[in-house]
N, C-alpha and C. Protein backbone atom coordinates (compact mmCIF):
# COMPACT_ATOMS: atom_id res chain seq x y z
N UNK A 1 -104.89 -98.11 68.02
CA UNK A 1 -104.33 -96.79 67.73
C UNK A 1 -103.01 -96.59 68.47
N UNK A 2 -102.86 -97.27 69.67
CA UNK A 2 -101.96 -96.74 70.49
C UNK A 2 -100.58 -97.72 69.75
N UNK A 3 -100.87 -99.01 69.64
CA UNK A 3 -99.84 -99.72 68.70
C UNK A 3 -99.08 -99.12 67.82
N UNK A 4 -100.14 -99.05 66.44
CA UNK A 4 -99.70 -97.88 65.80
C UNK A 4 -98.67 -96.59 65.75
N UNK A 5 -98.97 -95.96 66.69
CA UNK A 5 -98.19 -94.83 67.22
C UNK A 5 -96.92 -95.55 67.87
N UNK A 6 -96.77 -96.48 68.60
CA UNK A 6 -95.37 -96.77 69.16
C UNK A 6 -95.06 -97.61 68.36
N UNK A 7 -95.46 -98.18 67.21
CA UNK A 7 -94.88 -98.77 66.03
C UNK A 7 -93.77 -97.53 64.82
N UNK A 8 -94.50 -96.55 64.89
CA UNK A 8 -94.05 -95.64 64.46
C UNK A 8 -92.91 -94.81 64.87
N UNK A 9 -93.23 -94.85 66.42
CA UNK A 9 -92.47 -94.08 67.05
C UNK A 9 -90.41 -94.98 67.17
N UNK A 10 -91.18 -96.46 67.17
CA UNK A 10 -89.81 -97.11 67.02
C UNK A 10 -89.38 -97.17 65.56
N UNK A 11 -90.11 -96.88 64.84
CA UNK A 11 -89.46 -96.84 63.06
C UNK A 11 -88.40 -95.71 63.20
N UNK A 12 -89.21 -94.19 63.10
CA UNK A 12 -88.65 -93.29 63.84
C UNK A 12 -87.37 -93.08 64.63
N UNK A 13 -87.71 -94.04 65.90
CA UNK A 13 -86.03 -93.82 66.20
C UNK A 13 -85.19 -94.92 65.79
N UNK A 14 -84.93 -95.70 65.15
CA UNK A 14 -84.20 -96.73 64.49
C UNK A 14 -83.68 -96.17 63.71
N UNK A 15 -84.56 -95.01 62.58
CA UNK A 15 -84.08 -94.15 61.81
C UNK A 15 -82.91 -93.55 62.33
N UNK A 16 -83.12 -92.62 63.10
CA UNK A 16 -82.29 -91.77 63.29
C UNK A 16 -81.12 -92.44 63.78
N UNK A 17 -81.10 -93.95 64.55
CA UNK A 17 -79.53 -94.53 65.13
C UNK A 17 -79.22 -94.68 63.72
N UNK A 18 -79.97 -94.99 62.86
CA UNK A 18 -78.78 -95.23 61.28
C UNK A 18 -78.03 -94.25 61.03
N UNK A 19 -79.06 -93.19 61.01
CA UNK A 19 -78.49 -91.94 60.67
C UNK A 19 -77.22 -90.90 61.18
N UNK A 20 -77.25 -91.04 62.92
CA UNK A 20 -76.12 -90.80 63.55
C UNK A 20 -74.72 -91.92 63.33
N UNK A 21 -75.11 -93.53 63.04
CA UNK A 21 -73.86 -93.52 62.71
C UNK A 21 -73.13 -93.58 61.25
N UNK A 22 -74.08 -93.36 60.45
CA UNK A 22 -73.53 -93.19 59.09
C UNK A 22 -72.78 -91.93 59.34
N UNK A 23 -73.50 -90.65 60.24
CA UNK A 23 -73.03 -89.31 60.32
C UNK A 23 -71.52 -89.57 60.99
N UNK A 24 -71.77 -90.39 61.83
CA UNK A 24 -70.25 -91.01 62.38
C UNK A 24 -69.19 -91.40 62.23
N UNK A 25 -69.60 -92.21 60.97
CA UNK A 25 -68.33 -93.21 60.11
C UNK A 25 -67.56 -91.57 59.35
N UNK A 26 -68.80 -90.79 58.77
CA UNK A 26 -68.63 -89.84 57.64
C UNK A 26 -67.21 -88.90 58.69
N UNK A 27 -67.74 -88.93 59.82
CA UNK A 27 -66.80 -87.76 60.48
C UNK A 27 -65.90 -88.04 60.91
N UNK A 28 -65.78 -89.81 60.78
CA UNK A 28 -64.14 -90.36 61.08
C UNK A 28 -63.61 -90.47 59.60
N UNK A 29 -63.80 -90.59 58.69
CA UNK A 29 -63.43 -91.03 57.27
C UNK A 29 -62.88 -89.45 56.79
N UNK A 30 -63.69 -88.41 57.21
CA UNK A 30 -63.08 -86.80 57.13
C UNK A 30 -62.00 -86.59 58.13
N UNK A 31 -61.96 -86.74 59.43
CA UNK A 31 -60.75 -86.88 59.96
C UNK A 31 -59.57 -87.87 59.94
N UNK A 32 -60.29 -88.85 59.01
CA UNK A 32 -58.27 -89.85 58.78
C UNK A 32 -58.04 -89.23 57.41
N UNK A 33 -58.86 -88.56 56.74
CA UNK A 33 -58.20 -87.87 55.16
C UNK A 33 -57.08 -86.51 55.85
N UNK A 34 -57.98 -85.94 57.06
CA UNK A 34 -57.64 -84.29 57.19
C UNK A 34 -56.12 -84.52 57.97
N UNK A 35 -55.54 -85.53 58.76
CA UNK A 35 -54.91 -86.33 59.28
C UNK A 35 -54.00 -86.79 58.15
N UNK A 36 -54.04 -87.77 57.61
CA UNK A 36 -53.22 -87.58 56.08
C UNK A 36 -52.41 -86.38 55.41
N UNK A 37 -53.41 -85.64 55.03
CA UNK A 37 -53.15 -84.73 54.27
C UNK A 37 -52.29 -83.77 55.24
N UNK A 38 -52.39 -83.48 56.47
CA UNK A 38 -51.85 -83.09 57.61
C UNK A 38 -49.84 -83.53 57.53
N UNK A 39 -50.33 -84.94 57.44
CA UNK A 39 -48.99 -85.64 57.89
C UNK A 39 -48.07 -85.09 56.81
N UNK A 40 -48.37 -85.48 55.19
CA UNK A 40 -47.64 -85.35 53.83
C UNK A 40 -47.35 -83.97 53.55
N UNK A 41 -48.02 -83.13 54.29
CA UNK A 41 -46.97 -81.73 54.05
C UNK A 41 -45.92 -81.10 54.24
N UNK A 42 -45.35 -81.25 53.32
CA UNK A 42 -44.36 -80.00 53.75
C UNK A 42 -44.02 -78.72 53.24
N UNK A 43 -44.50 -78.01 54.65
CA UNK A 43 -44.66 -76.18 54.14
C UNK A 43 -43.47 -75.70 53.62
N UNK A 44 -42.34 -76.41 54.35
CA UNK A 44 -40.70 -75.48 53.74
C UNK A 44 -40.08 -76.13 52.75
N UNK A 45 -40.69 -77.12 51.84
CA UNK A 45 -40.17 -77.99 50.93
C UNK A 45 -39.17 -78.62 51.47
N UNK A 46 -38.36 -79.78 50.25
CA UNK A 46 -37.84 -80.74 50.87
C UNK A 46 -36.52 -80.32 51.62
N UNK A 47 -36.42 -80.64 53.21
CA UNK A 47 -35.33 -80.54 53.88
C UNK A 47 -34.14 -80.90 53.55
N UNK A 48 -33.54 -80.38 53.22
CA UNK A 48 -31.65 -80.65 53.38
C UNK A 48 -30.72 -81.61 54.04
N UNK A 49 -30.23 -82.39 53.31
CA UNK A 49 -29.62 -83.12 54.36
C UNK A 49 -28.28 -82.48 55.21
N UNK A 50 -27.49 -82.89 55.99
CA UNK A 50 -26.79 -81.90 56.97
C UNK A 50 -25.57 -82.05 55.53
N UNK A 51 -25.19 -83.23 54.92
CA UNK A 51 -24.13 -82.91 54.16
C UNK A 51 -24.30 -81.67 52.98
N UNK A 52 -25.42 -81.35 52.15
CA UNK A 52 -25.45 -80.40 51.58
C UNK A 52 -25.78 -79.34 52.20
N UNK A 53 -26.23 -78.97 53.56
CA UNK A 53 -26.15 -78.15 54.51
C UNK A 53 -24.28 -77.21 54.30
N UNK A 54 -23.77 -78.75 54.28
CA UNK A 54 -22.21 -77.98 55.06
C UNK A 54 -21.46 -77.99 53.33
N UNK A 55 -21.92 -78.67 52.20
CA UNK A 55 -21.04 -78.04 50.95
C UNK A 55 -21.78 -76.48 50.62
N UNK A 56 -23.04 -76.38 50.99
CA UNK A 56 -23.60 -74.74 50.83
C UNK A 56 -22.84 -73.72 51.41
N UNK A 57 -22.09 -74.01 52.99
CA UNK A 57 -21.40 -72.42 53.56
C UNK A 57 -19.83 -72.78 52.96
N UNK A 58 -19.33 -74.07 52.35
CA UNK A 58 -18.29 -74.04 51.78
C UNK A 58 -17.94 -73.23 50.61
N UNK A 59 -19.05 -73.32 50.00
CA UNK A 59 -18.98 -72.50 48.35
C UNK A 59 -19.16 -71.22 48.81
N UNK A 60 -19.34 -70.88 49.74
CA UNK A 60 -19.60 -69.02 50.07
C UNK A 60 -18.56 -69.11 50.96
């Protein structure tokens, strides 16, 4: 009986190390997307270069 039970008890936790690092990979694979998507933005659209910077206060 007692076998049994610590047969179980190691199924049990074997389980759960799978389980934390699948949960693991999942929460690095969400942070190199959120990281990405982070990098490729741009909130003020595409920047100006300094030469059309300086023909813009010419025409005004």
């Amino acid at each position: 009986m007692c076998i049994v039970f610590l047969l179980i008890l190691e199924y049990y936790r074997e389980k759960e190390k799978k389980e934390l690092k699948s949960m693991s990979n999942k929460k690095k694979e969400e942070e190199r997307a959120w990281k990405a998507r982070k990098e490729n933005q741009k909130p003020h659209g595409k920047v100006k270069a300094f030469a059309e910077l300086v023909e813009g206060t010419e025409k005004t």
